[in-house]
C-alpha atoms as a PDB file:
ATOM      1  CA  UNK A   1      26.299 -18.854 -20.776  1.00  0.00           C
ATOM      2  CA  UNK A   2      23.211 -20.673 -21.832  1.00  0.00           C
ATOM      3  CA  UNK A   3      23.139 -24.161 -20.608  1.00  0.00           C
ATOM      4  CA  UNK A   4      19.452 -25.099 -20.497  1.00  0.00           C
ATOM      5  CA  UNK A   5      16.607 -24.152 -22.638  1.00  0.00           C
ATOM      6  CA  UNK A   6      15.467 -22.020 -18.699  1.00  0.00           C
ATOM      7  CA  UNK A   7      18.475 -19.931 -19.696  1.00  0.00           C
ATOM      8  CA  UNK A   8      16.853 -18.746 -22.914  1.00  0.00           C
ATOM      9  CA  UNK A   9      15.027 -15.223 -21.663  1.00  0.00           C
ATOM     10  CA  UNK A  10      12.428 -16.120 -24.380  1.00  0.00           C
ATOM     11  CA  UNK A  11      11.539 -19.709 -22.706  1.00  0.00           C
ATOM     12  CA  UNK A  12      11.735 -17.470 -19.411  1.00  0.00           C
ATOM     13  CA  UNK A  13       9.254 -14.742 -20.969  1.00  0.00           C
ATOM     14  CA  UNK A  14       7.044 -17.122 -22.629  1.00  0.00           C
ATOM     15  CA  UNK A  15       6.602 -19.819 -19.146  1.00  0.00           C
ATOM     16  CA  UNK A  16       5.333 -16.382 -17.288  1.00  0.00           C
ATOM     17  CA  UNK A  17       3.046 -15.623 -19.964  1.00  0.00           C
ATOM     18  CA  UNK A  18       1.115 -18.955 -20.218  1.00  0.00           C
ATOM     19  CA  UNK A  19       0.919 -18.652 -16.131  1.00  0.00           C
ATOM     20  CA  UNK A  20      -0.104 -15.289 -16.551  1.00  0.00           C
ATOM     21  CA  UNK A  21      -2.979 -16.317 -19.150  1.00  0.00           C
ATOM     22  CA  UNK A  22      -3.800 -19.494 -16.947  1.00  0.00           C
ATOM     23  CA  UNK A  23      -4.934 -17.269 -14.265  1.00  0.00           C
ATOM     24  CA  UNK A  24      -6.735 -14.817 -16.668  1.00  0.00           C
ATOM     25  CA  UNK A  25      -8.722 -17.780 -18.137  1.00  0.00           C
ATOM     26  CA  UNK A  26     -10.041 -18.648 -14.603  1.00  0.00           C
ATOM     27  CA  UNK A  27     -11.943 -15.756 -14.386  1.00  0.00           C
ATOM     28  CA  UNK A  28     -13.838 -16.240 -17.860  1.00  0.00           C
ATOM     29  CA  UNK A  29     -17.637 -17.569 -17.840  1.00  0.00           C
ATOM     30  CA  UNK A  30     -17.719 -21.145 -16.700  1.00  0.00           C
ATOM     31  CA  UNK A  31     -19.286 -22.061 -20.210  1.00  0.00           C
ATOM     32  CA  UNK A  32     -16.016 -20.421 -21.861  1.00  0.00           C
ATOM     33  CA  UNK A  33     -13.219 -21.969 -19.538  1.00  0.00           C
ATOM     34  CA  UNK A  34     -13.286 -25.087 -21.519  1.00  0.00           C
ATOM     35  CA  UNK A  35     -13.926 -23.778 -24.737  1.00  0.00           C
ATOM     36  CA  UNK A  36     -11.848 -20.558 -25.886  1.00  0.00           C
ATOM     37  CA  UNK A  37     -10.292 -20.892 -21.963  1.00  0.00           C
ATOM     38  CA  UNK A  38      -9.021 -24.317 -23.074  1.00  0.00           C
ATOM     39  CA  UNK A  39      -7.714 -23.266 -26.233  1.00  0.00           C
ATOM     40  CA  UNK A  40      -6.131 -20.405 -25.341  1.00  0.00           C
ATOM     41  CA  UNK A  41      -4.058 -21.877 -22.701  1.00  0.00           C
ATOM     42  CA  UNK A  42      -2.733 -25.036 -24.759  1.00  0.00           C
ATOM     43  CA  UNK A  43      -1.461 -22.421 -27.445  1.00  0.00           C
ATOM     44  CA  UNK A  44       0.267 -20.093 -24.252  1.00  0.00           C
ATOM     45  CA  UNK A  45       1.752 -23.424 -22.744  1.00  0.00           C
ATOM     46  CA  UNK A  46       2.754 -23.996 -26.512  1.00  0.00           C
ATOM     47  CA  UNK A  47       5.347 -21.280 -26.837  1.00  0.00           C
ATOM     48  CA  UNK A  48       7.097 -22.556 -23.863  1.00  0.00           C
ATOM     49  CA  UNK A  49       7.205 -26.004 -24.776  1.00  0.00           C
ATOM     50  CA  UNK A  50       8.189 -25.691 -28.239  1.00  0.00           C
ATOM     51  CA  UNK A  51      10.825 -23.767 -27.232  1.00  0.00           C
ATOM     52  CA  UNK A  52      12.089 -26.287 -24.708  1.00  0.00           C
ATOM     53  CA  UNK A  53      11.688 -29.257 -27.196  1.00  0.00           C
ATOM     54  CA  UNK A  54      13.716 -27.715 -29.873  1.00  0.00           C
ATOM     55  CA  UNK A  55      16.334 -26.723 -27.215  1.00  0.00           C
ATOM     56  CA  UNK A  56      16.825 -30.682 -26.551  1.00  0.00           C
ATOM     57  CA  UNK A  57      17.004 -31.365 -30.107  1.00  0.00           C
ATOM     58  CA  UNK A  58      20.411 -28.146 -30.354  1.00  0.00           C
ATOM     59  CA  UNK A  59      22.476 -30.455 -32.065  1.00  0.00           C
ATOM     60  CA  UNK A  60      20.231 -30.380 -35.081  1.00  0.00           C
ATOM     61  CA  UNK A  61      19.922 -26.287 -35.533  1.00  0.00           C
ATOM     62  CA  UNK A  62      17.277 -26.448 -38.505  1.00  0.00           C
ATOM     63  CA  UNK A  63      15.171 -28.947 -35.815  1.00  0.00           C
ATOM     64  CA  UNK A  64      15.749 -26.504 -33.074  1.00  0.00           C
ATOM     65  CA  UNK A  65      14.621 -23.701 -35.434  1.00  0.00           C
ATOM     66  CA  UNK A  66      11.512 -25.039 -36.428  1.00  0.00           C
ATOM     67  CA  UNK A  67      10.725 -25.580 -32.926  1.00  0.00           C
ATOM     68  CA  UNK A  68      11.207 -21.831 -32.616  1.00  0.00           C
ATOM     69  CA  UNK A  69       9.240 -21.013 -35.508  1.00  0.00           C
ATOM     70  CA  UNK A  70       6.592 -22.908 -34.189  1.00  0.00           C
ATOM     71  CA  UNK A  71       6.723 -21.319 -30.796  1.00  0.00           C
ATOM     72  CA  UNK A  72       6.472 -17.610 -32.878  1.00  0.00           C
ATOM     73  CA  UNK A  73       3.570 -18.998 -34.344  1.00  0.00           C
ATOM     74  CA  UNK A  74       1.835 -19.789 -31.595  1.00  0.00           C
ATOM     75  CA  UNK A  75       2.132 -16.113 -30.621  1.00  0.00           C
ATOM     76  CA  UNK A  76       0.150 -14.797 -33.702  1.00  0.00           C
ATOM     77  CA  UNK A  77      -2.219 -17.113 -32.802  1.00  0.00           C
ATOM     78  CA  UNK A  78      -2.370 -15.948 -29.053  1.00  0.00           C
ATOM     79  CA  UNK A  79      -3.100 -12.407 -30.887  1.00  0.00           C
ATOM     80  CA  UNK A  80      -5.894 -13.465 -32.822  1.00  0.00           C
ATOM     81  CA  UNK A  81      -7.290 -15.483 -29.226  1.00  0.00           C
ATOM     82  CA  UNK A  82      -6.601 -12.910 -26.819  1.00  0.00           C
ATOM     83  CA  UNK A  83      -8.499  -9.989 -29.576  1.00  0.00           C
ATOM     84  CA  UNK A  84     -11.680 -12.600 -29.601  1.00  0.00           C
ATOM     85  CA  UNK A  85     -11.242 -12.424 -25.700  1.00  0.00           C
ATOM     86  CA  UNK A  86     -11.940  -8.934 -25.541  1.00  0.00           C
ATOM     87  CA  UNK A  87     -14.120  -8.502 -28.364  1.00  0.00           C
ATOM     88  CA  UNK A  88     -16.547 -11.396 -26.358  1.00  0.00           C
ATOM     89  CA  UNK A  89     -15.957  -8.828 -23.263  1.00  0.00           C
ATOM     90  CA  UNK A  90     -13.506 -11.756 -21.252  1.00  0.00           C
ATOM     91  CA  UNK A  91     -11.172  -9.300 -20.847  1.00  0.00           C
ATOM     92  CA  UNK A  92     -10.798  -5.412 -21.060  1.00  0.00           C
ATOM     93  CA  UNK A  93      -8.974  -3.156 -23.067  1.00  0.00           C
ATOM     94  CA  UNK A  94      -6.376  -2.549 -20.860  1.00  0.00           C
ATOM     95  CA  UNK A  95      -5.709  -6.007 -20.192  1.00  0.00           C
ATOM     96  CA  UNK A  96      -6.058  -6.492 -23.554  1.00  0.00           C
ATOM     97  CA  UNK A  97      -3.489  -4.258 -25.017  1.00  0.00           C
ATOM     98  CA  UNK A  98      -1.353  -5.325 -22.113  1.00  0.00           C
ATOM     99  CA  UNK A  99      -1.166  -8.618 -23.821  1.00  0.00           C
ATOM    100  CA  UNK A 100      -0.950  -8.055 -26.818  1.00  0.00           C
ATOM    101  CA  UNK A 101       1.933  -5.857 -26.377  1.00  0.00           C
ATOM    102  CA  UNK A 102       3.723  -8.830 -24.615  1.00  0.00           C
ATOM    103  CA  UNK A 103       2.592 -11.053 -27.202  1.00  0.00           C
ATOM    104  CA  UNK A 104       4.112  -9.286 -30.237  1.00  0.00           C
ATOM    105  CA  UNK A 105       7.604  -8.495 -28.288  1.00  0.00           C
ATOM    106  CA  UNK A 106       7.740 -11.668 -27.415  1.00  0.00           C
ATOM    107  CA  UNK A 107       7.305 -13.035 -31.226  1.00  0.00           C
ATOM    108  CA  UNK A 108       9.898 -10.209 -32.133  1.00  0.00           C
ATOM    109  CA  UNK A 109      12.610 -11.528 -29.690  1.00  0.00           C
ATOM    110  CA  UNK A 110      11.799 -14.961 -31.062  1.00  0.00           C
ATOM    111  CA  UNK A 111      12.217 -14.648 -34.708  1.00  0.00           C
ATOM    112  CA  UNK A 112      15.846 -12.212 -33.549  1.00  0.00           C
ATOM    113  CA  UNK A 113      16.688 -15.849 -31.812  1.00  0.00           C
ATOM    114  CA  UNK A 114      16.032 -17.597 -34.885  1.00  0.00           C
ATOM    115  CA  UNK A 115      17.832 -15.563 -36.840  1.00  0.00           C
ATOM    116  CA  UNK A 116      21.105 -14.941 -34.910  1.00  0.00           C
ATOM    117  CA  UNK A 117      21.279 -18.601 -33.276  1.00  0.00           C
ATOM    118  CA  UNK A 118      23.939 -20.764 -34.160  1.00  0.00           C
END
């Protein structure tokens, strides 16, 4: 039974990823932590918050769903970020297709919420 948004396995998925990313960011150049280091964990904390936003706003579904949409948003754009990450040699390809992968699953299971949440 879901009785908090930290029931919702995407909210669960999505608050490990922006840690995850958080400590990936750390280890970027010092001139890059508060450039694409600083963008690319607001958009990771993003998904997470969104999706605990719209959660307190359930008793309006299209508001809740736009908060989701917003959070599977914020995962294309974590694509195109963590890609410019490895292209600038930040991270490698492993890591790279590590997150990606999460990235895009992540987006799927959103957009399945949206779809089937009532």
């Amino acid at each position: 039974m879901i009785t908090s948004y930290k029931d919702l396995e995407v909210y669960q998925k999505s608050y490990l990823m922006a840690l995850k990313i958080h400590q990936i960011t750390q280890g970027y150049p010092s001139y890059e932590r508060y450039e694409i280091g600083a963008q690319i964990r607001r958009v990771a904390m993003s998904v997470p918050l969104n999706i605990a936003e719209g959660y307190g706003k359930k008793e309006s579904l299209a508001e809740f769903k736009r908060f989701l949409k917003m959070s599977a948003g914020s995962c294309n754009e974590m694509e195109v970020l963590i890609e410019m990450s490895k292209d600038l040699s930040y991270i490698d390809k492993e890591t790279y297709q590590e997150l990606i992968n999460e990235y895009q699953l992540l987006g799927k299971k959103i957009n399945v919420l949206i779809e089937k949440w009532r």
